[in-house]
Protein backbone atom coordinates (compact mmCIF):
# COMPACT_ATOMS: atom_id res chain seq x y z
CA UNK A 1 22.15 -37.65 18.53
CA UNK A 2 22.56 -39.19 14.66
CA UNK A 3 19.31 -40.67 15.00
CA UNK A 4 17.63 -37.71 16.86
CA UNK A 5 18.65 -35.85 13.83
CA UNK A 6 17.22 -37.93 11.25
CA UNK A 7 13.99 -38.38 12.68
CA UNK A 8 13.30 -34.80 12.86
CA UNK A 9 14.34 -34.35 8.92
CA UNK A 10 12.49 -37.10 8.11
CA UNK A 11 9.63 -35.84 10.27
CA UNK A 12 10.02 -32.47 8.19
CA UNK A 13 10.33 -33.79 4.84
CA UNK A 14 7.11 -35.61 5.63
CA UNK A 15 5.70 -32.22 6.86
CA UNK A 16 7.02 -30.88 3.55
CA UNK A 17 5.20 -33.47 1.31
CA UNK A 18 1.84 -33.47 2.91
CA UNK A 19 2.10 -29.97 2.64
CA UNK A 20 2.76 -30.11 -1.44
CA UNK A 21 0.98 -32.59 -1.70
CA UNK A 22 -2.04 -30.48 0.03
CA UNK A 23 -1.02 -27.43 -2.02
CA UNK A 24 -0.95 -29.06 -5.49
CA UNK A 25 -4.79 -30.81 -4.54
CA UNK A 26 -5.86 -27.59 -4.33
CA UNK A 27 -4.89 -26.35 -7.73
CA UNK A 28 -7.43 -25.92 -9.76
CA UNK A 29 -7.98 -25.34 -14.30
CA UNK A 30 -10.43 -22.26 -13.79
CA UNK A 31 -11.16 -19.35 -11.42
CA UNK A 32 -13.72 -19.59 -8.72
CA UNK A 33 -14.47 -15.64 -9.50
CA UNK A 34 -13.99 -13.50 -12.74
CA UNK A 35 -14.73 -9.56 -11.99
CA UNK A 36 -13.56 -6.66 -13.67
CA UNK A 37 -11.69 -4.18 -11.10
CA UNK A 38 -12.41 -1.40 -13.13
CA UNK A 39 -16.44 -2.15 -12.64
CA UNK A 40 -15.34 -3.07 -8.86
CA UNK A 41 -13.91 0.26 -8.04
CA UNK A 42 -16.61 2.47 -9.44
CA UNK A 43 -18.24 2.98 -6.30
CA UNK A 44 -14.60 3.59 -4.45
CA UNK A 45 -16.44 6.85 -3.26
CA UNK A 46 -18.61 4.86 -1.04
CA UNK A 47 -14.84 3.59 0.92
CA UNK A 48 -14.96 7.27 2.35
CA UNK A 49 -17.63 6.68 4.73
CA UNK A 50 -15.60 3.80 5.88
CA UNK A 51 -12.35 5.35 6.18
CA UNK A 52 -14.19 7.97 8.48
CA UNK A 53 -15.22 5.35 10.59
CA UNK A 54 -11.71 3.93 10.95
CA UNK A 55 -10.58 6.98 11.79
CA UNK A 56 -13.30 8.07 14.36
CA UNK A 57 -12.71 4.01 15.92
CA UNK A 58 -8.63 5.01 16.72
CA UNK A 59 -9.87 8.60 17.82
CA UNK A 60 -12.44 7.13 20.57
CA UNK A 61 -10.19 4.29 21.33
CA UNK A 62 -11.49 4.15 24.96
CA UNK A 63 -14.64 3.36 23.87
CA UNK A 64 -17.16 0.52 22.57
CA UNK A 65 -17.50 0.97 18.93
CA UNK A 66 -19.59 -0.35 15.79
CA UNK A 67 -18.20 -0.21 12.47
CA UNK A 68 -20.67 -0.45 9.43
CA UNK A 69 -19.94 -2.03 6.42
CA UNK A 70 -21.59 -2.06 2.86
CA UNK A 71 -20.90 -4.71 0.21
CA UNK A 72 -20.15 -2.16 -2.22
CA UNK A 73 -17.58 -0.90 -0.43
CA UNK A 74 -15.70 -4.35 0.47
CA UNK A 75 -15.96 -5.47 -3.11
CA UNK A 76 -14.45 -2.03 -3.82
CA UNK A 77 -11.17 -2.71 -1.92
CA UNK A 78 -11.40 -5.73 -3.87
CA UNK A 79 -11.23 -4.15 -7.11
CA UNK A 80 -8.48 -1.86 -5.55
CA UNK A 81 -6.82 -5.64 -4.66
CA UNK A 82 -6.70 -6.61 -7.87
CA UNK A 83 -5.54 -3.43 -9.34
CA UNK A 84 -2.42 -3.24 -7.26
CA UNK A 85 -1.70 -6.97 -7.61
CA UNK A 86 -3.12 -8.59 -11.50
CA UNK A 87 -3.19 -11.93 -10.30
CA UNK A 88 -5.90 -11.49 -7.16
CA UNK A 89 -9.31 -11.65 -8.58
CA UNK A 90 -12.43 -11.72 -5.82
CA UNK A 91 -15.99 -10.67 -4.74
CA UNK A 92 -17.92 -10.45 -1.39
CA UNK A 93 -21.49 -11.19 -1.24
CA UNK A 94 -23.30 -10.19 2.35
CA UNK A 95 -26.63 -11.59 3.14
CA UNK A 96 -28.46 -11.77 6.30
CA UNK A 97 -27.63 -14.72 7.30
CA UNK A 98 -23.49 -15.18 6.00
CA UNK A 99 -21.10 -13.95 4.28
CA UNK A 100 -19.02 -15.27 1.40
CA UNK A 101 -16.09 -14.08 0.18
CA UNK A 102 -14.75 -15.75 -2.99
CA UNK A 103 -11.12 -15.35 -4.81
CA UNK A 104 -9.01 -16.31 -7.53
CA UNK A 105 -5.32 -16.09 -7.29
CA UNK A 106 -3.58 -17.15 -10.90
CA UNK A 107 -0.49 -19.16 -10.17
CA UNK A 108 2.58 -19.07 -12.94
CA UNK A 109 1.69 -21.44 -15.83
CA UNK A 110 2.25 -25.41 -14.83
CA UNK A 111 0.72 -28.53 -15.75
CA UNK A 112 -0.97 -28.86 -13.06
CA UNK A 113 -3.94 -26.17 -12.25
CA UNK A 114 -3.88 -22.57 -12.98
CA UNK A 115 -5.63 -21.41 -10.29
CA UNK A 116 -5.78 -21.26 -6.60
CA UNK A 117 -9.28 -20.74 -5.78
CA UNK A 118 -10.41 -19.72 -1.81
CA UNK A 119 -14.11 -19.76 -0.19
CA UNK A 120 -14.46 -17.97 3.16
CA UNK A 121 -17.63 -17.70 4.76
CA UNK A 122 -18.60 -15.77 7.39
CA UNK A 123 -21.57 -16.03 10.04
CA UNK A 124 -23.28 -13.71 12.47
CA UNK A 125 -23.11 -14.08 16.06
CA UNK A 126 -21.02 -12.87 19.04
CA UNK A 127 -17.05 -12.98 18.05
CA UNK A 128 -15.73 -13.68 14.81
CA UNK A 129 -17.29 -16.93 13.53
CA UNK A 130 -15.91 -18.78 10.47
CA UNK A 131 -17.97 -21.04 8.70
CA UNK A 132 -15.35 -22.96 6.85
CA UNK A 133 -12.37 -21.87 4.29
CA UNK A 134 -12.37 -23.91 1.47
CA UNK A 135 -8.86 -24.09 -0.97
CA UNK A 136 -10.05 -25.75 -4.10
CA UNK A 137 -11.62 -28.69 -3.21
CA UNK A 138 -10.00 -28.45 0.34
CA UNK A 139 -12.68 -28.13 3.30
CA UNK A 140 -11.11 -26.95 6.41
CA UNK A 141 -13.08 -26.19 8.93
CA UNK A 142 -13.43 -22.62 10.11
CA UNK A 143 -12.67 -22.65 13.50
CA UNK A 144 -9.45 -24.80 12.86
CA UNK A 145 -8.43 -22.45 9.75
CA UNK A 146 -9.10 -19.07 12.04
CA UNK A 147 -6.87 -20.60 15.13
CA UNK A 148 -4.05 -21.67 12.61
CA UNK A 149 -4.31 -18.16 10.84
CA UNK A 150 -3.81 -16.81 14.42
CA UNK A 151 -1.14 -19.13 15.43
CA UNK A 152 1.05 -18.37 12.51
CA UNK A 153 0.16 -14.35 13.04
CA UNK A 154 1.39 -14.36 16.84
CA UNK A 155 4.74 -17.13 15.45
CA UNK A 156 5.71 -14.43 13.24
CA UNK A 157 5.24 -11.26 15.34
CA UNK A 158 6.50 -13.42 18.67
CA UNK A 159 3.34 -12.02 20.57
CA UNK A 160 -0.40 -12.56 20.50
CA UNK A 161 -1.39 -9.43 18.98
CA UNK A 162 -3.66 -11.97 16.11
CA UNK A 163 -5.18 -13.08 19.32
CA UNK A 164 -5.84 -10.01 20.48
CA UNK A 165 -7.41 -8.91 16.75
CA UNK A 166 -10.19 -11.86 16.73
CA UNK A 167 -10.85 -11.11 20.32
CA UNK A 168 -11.64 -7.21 19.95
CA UNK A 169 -14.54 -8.52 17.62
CA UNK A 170 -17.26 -8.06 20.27
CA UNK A 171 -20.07 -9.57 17.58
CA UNK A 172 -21.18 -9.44 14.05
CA UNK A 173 -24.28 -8.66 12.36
CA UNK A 174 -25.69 -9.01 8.72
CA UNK A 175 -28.45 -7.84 6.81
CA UNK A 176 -28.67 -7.58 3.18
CA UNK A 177 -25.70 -6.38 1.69
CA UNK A 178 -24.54 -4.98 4.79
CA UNK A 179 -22.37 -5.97 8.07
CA UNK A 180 -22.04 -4.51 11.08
CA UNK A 181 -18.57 -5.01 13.16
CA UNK A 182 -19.27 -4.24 17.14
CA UNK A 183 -15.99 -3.72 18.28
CA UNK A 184 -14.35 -3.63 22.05
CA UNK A 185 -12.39 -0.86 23.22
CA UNK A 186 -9.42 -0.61 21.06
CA UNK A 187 -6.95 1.49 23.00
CA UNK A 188 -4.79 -1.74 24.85
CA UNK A 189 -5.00 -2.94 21.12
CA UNK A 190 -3.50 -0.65 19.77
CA UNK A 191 -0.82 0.28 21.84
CA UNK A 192 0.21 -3.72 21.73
CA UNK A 193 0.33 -3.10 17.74
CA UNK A 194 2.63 -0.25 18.10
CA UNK A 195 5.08 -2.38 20.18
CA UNK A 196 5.26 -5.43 17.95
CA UNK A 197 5.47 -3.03 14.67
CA UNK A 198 8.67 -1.70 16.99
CA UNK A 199 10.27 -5.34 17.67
CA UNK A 200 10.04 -6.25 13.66
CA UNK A 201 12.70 -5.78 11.38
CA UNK A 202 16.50 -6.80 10.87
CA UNK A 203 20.30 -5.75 10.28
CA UNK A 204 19.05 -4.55 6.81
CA UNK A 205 16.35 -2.35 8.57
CA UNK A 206 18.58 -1.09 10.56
CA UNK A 207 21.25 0.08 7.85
CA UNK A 208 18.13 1.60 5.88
CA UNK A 209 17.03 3.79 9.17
CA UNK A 210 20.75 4.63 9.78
CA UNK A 211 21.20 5.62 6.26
CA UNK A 212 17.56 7.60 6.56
CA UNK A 213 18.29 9.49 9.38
CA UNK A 214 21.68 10.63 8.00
CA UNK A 215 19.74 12.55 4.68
CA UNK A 216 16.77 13.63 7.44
CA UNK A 217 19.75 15.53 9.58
CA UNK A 218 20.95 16.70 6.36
CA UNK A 219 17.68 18.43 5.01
CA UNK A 220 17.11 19.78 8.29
CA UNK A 221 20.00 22.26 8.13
CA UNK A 222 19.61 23.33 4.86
CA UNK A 223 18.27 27.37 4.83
CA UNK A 224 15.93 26.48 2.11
CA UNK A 225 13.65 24.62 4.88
CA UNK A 226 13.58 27.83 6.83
CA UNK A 227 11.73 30.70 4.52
CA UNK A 228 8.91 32.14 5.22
CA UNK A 229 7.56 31.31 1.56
CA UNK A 230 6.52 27.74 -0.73
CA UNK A 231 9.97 26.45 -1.76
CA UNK A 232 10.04 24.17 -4.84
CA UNK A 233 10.44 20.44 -3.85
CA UNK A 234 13.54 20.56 -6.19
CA UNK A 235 15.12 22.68 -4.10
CA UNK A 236 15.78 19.50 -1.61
CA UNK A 237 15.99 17.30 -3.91
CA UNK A 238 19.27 18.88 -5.48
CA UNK A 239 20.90 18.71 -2.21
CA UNK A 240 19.70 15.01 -1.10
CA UNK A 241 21.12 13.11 -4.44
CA UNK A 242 24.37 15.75 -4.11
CA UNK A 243 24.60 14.09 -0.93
CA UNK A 244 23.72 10.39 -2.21
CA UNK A 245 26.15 10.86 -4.90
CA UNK A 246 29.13 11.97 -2.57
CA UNK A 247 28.23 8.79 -0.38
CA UNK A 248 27.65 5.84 -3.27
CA UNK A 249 29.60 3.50 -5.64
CA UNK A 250 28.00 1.93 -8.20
CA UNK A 251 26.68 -1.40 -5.42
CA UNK A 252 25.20 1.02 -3.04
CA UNK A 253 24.04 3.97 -5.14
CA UNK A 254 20.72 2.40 -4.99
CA UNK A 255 20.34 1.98 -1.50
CA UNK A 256 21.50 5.40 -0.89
CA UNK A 257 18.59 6.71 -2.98
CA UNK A 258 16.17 4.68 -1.43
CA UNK A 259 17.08 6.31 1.73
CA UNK A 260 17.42 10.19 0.38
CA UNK A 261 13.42 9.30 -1.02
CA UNK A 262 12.54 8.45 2.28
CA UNK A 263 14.15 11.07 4.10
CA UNK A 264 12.36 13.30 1.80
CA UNK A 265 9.40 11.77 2.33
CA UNK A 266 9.56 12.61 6.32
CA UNK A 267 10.77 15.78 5.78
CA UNK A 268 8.90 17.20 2.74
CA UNK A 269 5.93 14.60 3.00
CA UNK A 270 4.60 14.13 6.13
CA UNK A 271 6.88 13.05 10.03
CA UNK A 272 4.46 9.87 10.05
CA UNK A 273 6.39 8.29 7.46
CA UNK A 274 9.06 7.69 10.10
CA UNK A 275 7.16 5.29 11.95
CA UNK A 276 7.72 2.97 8.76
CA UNK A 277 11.44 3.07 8.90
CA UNK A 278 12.35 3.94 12.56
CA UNK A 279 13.89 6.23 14.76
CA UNK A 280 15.34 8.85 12.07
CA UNK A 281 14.73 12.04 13.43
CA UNK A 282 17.54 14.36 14.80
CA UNK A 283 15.92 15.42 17.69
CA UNK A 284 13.70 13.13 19.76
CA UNK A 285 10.43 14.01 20.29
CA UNK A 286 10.64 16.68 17.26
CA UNK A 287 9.92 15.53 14.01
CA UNK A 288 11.66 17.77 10.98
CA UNK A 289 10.52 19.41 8.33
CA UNK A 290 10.53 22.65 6.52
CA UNK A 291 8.62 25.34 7.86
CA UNK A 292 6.16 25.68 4.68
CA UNK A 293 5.14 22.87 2.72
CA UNK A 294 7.34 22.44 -0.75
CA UNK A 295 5.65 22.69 -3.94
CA UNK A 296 5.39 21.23 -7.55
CA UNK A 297 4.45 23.20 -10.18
CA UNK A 298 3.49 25.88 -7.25
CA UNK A 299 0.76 22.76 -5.66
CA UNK A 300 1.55 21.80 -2.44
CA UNK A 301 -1.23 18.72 -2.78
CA UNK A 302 1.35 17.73 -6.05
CA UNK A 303 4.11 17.86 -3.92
CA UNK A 304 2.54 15.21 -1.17
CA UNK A 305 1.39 13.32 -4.17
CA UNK A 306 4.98 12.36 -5.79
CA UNK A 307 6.63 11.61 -2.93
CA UNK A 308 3.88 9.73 -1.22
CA UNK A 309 4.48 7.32 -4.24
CA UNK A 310 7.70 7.23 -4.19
CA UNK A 311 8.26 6.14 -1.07
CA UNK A 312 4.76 3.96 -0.91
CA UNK A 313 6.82 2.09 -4.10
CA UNK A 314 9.79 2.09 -1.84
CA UNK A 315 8.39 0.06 1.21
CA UNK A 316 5.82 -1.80 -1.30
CA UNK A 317 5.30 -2.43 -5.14
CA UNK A 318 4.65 -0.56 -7.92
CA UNK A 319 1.92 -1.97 -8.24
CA UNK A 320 0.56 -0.77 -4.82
CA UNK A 321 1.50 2.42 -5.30
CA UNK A 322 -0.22 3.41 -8.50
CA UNK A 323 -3.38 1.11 -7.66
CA UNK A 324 -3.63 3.74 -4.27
CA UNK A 325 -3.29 6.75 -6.48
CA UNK A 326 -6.17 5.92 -8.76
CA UNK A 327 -8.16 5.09 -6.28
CA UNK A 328 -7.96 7.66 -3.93
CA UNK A 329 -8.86 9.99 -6.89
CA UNK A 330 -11.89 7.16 -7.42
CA UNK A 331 -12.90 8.44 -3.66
CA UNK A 332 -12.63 11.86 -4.12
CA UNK A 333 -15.18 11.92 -7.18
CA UNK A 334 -17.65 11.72 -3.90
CA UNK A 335 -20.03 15.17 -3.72
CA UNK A 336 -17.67 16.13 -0.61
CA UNK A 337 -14.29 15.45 -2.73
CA UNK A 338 -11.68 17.33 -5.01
CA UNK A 339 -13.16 15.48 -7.93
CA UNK A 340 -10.94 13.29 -10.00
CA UNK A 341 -7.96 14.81 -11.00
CA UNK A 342 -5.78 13.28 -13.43
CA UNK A 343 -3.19 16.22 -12.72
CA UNK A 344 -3.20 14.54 -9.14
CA UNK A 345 -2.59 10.79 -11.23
CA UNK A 346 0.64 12.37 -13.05
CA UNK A 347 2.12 13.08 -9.76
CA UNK A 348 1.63 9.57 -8.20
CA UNK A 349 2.77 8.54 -11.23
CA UNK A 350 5.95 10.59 -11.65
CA UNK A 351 6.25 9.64 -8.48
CA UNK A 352 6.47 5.89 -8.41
CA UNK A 353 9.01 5.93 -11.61
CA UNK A 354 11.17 8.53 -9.72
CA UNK A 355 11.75 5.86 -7.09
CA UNK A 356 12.07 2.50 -9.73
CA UNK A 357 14.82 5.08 -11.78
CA UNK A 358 16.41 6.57 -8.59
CA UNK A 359 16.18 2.66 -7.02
CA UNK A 360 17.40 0.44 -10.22
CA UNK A 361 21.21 -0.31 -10.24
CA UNK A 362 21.75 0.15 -13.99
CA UNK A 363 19.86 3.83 -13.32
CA UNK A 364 20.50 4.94 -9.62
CA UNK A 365 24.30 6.52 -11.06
CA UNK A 366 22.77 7.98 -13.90
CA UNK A 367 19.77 9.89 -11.59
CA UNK A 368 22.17 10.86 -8.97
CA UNK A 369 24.26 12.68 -12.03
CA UNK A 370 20.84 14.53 -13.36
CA UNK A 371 19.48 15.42 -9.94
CA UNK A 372 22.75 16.27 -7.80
CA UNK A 373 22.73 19.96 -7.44
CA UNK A 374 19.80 20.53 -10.22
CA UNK A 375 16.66 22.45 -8.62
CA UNK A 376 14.59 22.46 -11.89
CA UNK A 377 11.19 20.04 -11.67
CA UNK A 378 11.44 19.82 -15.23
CA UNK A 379 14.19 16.95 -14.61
CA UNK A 380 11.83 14.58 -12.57
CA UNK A 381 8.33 15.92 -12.87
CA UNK A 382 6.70 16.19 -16.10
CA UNK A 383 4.14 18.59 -17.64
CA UNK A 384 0.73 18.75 -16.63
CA UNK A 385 -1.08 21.22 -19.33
CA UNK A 386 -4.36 19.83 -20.37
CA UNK A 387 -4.82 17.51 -17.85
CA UNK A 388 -8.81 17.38 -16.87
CA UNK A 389 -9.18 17.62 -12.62
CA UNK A 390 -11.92 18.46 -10.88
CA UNK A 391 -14.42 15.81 -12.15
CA UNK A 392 -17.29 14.53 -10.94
CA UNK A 393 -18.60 10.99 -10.14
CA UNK A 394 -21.19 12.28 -13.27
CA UNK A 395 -18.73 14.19 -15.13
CA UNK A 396 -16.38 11.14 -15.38
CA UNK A 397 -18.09 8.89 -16.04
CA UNK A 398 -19.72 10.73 -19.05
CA UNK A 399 -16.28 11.42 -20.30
CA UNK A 400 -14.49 8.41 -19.47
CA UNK A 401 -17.26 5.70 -18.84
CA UNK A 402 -15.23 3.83 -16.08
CA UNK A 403 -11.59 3.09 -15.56
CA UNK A 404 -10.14 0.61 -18.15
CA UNK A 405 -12.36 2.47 -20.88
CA UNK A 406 -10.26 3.53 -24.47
CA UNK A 407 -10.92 6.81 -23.04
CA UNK A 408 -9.39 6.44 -19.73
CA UNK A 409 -6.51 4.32 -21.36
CA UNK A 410 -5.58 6.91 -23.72
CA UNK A 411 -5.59 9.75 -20.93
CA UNK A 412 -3.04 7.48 -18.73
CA UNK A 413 -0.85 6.65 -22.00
CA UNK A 414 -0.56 10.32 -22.78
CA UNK A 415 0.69 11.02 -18.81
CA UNK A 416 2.98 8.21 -19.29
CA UNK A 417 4.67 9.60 -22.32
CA UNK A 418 4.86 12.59 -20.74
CA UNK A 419 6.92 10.77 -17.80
CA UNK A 420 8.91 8.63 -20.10
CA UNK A 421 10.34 11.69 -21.57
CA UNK A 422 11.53 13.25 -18.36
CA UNK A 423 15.93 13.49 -18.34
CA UNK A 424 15.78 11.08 -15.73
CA UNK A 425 13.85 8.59 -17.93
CA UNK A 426 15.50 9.26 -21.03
CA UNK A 427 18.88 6.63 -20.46
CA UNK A 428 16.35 3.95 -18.97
């Protein structure tokens, strides 16, 4: 049994080496790509199109479908990448007869290589065909890189949902530019995806959804959620932190926040927020929620903005959560769109450092004190006078040239400082 055992650790530590060994080859002194996102996401209208298609592809699930796709638009959710994460830089180049698509990720600074550098290129034909993926100066072949990639997918899930992705792929075809994904039925695929998203998760899941469905029950009694007219959003949140407050100490004030955002986030946001966290809602089959939309500053859309983020920071990254924001308001500068709407950008805003405040253990005491039983906005939501919405793709950019501009830097700094100066900022 002795010897059993140290075969297999030496068998691991061997595993472990090649591995490093493999890992520090394919550091490398400079990036493969250098792009600026801001450039990148200028044509984040153009993702619209796409999302339609998405959509319409999980509407018709029953059926054959084929999904087009630009270049503009891929190297758009790159740009959106690289704004939610700094590090990730990349670019996608379609041509008729591949496509390539190139990144940068910037490892922490070591003597070694600052960069991890990837090559993935993609060929037309029937299925999904990899040409290679290179890592540095690391060749692997595609076909061995796409089975391993699927191998560790269906490991980590314990099914063979990956297997099932690569095999929807019906075929693939290129032309300048542009790719076109034919696509198998999707409906078995989907409803496979719903039960592994179900089986994931652990103990500390299941104290979060506990916790959750407690402040859901909570908000669905309240008599505020039952008139007939828009009630202020603060009008719930009062309640939820009075509750928070009444159930924390200082170790679990946090995590009692967390789960009042998200409760609010079901309740006041939108039911499909659940499916993130689990079964939460009081009554099965019925999700909860107020009988007319809350408001911010009298704006329902402000309302879904702010908590959105929140809880998007919540079951993410800050990072995430303001990089969607922007770009969402990058889509709707589209001729069919709101226009950009930096009104809209405060909210996501306020709305992500509600949740880092409400979420931080040297703050989460100090914001249960401010918001407990306090049903002004003023305390968590900041002014929005003078804020410019409604722009055009044209309009903006004549105004603010392109996100990352002096101009459009000096706009976000002044809706900052306007956050920073909210009561439940001021003791951060």
């Amino acid at each position: 049994m002795t010897k059993v055992f140290i075969y297999i650790s030496f068998l691991l530590l061997l595993i472990g080496i090649v591995i490093a060994g493999l890992f520090i080859t394919a550091m490398e002194p400079q990036p493969l790509v250098v792009n600026n996102s801001g450039e990148q996401v200028n044509q984040a209208e153009s993702v619209k199109k796409l999302m339609t298609q998405l959509s319409d592809s999980i509407k018709n699930r029953t059926n054959r479908q084929n999904i087009n796709i630009s270049q503009d638009q891929l190297n758009s959710l790159v740009g959106f990448a690289q704004r939610a994460h700094g590090k990730i830089n990349g670019q996608v180049l379609i041509r008729s007869h591949s496509t390539s698509i190139l990144a940068s990720y910037q490892l922490p600074k070591n003597p070694i290589g600052q960069y991890l550098n990837i090559d993935i290129l993609l060929l037309p034909g029937p299925g999904f065909k990899v040409s290679h993926v290179k890592f540095g100066p690391i060749n692997v072949p595609g076909s061995l890189a796409l089975d391993t990639l699927v191998y560790l997918a269906n490991w980590y899930t314990n099914s063979d949902i990956a297997s099932q992705f690569v095999q929807q792929v019906e075929s693939v075809s290129m032309t300048e530019q542009h790719m076109q994904l034919s696509l198998l039925p999707l409906d078995k695929f989907l409803r496979e995806l719903n039960d592994v998203k179900q089986g994931l998760g652990g103990s500390s899941d299941e104290e979060m959804r506990l916790r959750t469905a407690y402040y859901l029950k909570q908000l669905s009694l309240l008599d505020v959620g039952k008139k007939p007219t828009p009630q202020s959003l603060a009008k719930y949140i009062g309640p939820v932190f009075s509750w928070a407050k009444n159930r924390s100490n200082c170790d679990t004030a946090p995590k009692e926040n967390e789960a009042a955002i998200l409760a609010l986030a079901i309740y006041a946001g939108h039911h499909r927020f659940a499916n993130l966290v689990g079964d939460v809602q009081p009554k099965k089959g019925k999700a909860a929620l107020p009988r007319v939309r809350p408001t911010l500053k009298s704006r329902a859309d402000l309302n879904q903005h702010f908590i959105f983020s929140a809880a998007i920071k919540i079951l993410s990254e800050q990072g995430l959560s303001i990089a969607i924001g922007e770009f969402k308001e990058l889509m709707d500068r589209s001729d069919d769109g709101s226009g950009y709407s930096f009104v809209d950008l405060a909210a996501d805003f306020a709305g992500v450092e509600f949740a880092i405040a409400a979420t931080n253990p040297s703050s989460a005491g100090s914001v249960q004190n401010i918001l407990a039983g306090n049903t002004d906005e003023n305390a968590f939501f900041p002014d929005i006078e003078g804020l410019p919405e409604g722009l055009s793709k044209n309009n903006f950019t004549r105004i603010f040239t392109e996100v990352d501009s002096p101009e459009y830097i000096k706009m976000v700094g002044s809706i900052n400082q306007r956050i920073a100066e909210l009561p439940i900022h001021r003791s951060r």
